[in-house]
C-alpha atoms as a PDB file:
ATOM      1  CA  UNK A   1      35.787  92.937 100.489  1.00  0.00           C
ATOM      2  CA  UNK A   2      37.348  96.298  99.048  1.00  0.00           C
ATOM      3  CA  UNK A   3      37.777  96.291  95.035  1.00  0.00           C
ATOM      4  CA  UNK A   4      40.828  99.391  95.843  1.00  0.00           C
ATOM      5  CA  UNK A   5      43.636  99.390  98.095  1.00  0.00           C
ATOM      6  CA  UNK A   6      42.707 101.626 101.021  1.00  0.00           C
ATOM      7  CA  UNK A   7      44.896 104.983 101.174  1.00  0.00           C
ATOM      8  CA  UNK A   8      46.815 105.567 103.952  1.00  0.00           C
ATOM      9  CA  UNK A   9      49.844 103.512 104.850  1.00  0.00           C
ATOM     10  CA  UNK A  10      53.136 103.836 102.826  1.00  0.00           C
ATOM     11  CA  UNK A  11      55.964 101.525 102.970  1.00  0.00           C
ATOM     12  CA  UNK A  12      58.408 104.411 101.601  1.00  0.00           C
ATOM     13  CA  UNK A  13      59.433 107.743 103.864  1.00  0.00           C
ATOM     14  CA  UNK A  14      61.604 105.946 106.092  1.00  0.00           C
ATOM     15  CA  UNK A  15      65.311 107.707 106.329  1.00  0.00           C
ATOM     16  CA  UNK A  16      68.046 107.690 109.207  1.00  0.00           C
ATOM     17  CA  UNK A  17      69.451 111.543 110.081  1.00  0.00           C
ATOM     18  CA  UNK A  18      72.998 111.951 108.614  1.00  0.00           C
ATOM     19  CA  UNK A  19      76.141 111.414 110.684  1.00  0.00           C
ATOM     20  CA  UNK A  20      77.609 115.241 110.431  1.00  0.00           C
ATOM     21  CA  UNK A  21      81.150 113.698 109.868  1.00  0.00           C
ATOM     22  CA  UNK A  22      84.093 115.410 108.713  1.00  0.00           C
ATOM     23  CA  UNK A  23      86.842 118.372 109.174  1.00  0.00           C
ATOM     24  CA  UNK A  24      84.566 120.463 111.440  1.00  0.00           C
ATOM     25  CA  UNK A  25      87.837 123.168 112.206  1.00  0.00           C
ATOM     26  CA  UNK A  26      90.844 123.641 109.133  1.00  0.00           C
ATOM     27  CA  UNK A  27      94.523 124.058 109.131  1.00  0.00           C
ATOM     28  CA  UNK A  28      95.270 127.677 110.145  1.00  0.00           C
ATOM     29  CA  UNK A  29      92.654 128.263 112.439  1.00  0.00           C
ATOM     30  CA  UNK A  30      92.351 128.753 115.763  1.00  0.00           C
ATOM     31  CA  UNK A  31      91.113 126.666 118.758  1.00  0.00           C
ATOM     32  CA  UNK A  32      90.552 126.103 121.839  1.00  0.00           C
ATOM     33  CA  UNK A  33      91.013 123.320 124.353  1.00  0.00           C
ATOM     34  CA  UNK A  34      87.979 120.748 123.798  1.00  0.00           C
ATOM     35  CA  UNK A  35      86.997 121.584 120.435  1.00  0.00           C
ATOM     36  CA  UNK A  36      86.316 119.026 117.671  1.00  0.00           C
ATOM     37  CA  UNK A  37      88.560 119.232 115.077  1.00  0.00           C
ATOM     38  CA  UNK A  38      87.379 116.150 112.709  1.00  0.00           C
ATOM     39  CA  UNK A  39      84.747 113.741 113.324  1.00  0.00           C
ATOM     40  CA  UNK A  40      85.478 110.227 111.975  1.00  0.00           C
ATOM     41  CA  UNK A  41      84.222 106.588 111.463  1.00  0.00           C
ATOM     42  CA  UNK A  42      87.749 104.675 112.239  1.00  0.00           C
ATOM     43  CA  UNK A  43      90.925 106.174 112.271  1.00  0.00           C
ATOM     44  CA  UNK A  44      91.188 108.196 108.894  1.00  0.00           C
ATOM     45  CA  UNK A  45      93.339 111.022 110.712  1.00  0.00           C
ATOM     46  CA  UNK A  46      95.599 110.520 113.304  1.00  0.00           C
ATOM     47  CA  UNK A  47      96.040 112.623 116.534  1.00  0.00           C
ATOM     48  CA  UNK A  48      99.179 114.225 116.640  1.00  0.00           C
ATOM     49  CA  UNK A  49     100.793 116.659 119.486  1.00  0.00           C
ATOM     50  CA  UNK A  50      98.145 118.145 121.781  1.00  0.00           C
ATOM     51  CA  UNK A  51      95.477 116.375 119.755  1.00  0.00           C
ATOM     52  CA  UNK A  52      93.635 113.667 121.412  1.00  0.00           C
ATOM     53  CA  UNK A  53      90.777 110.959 120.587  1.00  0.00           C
ATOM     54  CA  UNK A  54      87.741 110.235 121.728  1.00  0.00           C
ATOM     55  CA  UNK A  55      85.892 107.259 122.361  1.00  0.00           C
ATOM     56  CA  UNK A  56      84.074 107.296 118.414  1.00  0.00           C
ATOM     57  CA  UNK A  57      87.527 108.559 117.153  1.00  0.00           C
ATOM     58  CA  UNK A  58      86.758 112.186 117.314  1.00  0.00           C
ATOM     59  CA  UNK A  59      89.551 114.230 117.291  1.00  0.00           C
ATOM     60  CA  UNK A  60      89.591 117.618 119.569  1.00  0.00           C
ATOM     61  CA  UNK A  61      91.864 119.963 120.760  1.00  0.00           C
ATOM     62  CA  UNK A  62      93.928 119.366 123.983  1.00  0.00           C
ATOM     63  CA  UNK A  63      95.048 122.363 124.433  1.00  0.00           C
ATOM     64  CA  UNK A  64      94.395 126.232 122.774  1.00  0.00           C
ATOM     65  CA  UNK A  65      96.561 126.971 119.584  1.00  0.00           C
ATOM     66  CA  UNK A  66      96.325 126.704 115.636  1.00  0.00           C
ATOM     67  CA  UNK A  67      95.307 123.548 114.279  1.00  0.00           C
ATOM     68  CA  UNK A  68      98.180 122.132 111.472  1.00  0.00           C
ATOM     69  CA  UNK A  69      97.752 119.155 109.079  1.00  0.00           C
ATOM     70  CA  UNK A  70     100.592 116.856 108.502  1.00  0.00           C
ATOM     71  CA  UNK A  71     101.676 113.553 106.200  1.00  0.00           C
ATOM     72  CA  UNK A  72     104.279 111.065 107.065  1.00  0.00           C
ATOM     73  CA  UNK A  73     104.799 107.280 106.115  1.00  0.00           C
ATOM     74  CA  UNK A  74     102.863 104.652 108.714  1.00  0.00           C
ATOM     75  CA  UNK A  75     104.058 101.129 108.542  1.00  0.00           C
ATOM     76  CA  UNK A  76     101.535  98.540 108.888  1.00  0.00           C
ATOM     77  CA  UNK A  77     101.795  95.289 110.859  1.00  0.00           C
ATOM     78  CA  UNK A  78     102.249  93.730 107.881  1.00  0.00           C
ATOM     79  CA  UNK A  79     105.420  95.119 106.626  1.00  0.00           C
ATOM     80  CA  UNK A  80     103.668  97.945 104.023  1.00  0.00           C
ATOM     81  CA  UNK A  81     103.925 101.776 104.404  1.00  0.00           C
ATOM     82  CA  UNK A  82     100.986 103.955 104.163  1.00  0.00           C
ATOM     83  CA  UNK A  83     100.075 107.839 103.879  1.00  0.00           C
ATOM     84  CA  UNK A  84      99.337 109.093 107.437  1.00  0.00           C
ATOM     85  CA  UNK A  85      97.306 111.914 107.941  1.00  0.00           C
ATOM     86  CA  UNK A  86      98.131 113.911 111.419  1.00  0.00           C
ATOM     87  CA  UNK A  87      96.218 116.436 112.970  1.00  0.00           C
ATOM     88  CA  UNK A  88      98.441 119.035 115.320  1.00  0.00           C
ATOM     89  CA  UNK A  89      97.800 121.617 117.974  1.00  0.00           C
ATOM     90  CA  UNK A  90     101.211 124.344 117.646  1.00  0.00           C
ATOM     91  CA  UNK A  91     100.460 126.408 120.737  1.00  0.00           C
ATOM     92  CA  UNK A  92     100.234 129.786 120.466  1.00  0.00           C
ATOM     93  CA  UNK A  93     103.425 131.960 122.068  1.00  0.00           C
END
């Protein structure tokens, strides 16, 4: 029977890879159709015109133009109002 613990084997070191969430593309600049704009757990943002949402709530650009952030008043189901925030696509003339 060992008098030490043998070396070797650590309990510790274990770590998941990070999520990359976030604004990946900011108000004022361009894109093009298909690009992420945000990446999101739940609905933080909202899509707005030409904006749509995938299947994990990522937001991405339906159509080419200049990506514009917006606020307005949401009511909830249960009769309170809360700060939306939109994401838009104005197309480029």
């Amino acid at each position: 029977m060992s008098t030490s613990k043998s070396s070797g084997s650590s309990r510790l070191g274990r770590d998941s890879a990070a999520q990359r969430l976030g604004v990946k593309i900011y108000a004022g600049q361009p894109v093009k159709t298909g690009m992420i704009i945000i990446r999101q757990r739940g609905t933080r943002y909202l899509a707005g015109k030409n904006v749509k949402k995938g299947s994990d709530d990522t937001l991405y650009a339906g159509k080419d133009g200049i990506v514009r952030f917006a606020s307005k008043l949401k009511k909830l189901f249960n009769g309170k109002q809360r700060q939306a925030k939109i994401v838009n696509v104005d197309l480029v003339k």
